[in-house]
Protein backbone atom coordinates (compact mmCIF):
# COMPACT_ATOMS: atom_id res chain seq x y z
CA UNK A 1 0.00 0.00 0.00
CA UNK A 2 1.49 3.40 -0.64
CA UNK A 3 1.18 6.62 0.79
CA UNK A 4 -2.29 8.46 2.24
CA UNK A 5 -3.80 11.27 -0.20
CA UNK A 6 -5.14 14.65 0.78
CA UNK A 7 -8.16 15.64 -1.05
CA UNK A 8 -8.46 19.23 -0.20
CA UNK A 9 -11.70 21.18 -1.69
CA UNK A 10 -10.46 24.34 -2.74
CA UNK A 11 -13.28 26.29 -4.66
CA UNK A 12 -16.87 25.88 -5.35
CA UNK A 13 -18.22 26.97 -9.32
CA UNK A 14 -21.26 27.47 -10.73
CA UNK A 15 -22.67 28.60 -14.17
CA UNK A 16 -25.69 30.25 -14.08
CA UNK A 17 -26.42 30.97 -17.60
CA UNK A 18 -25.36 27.14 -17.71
CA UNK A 19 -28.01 26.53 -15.03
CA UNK A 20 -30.48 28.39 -16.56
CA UNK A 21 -30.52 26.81 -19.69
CA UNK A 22 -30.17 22.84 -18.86
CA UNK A 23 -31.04 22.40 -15.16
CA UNK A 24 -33.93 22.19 -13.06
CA UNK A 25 -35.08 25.12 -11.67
CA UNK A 26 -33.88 26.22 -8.42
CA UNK A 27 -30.29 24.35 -8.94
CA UNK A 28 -27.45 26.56 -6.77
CA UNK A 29 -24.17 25.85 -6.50
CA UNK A 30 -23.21 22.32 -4.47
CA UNK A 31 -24.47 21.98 -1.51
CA UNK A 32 -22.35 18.68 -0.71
CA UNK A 33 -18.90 20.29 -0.23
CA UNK A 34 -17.53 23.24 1.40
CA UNK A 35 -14.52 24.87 0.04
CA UNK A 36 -11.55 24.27 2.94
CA UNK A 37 -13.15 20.34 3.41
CA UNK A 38 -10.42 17.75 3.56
CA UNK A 39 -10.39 14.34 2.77
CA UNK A 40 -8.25 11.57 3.51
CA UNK A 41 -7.85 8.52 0.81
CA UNK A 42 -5.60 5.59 1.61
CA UNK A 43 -4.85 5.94 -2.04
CA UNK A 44 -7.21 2.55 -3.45
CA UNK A 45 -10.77 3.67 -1.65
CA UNK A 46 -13.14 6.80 -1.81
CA UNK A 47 -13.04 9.01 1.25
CA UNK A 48 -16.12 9.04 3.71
CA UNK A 49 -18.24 11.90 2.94
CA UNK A 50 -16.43 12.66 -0.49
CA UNK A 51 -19.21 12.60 -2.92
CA UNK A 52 -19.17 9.77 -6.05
CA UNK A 53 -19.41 12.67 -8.72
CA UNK A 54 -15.99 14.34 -7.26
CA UNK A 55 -14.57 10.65 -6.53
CA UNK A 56 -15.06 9.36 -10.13
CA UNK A 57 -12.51 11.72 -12.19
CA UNK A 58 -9.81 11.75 -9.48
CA UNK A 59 -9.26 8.21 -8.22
CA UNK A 60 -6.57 6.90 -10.65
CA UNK A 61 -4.92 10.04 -9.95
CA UNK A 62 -5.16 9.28 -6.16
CA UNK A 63 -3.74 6.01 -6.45
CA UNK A 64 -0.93 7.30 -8.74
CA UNK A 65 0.12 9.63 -6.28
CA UNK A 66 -0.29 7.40 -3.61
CA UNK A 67 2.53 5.10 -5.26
CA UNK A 68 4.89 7.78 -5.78
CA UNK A 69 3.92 8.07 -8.96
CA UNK A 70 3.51 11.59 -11.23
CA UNK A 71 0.77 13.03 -12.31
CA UNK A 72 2.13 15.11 -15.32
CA UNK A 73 5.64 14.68 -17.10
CA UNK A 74 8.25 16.54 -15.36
CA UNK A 75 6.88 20.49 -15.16
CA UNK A 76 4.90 20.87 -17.58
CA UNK A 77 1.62 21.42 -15.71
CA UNK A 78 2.01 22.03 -11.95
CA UNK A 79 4.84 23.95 -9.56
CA UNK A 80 4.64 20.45 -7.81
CA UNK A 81 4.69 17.45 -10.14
CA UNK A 82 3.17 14.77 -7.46
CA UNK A 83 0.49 17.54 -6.64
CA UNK A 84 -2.91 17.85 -8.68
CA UNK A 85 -5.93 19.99 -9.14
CA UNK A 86 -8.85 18.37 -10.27
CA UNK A 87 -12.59 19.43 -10.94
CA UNK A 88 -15.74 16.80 -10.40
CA UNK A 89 -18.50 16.01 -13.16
CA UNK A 90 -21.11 18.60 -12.55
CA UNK A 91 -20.58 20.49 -15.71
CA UNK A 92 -23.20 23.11 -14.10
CA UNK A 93 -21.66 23.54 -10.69
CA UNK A 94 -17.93 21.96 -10.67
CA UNK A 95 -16.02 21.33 -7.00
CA UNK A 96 -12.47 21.87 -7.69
CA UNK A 97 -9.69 19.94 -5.48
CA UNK A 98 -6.05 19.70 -4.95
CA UNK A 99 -4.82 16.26 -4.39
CA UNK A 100 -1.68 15.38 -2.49
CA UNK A 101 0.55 12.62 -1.10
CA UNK A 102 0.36 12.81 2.75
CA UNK A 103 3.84 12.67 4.24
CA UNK A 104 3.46 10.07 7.67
């Protein structure tokens, strides 16, 4: 097993004229997380409380990182190559979040 993973939620989005064109009325931005949230992945299983939508596009990352692995070649994305940022699914109301090994 490698190392732990922070999953830190670092902004909330949402598209109104998005919204107001495809959604239901009434949608608002998510109400699930809350921007300064942390998470803690053992790098192979979702989080408690981490919802499936923001879990789905970041868990290979997670385990790459986990295993020492990078998540872009050498810097040509982030300051910090084993560091990622990461949006969920909701095209209409995106939760961004930085992922990161945890150093025991």
């Amino acid at each position: 097993m490698g190392k732990k993973v922070r999953i830190s939620i670092i902004r909330k989005e949402f598209y109104k004229d998005i919204a107001e064109r495809y959604a239901v009325p009434g949608l608002t931005i998510c109400p699930v997380h809350q921007v300064g949230q942390v998470f803690v992945s053992d790098g192979e299983h979702k989080p408690e409380g981490l919802c499936e939508y923001a879990w789905l596009p970041i868990r290979e990352m997670v385990r790459l990182v986990s295993h020492g692995e990078l998540l872009q070649p050498e810097g040509t994305w982030m300051l910090d190559n084993d560091k990622g940022l990461f949006a969920c699914v909701d095209g209409i109301r995106p939760v961004i979040m930085l992922v990161e090994a945890v150093e025991e």
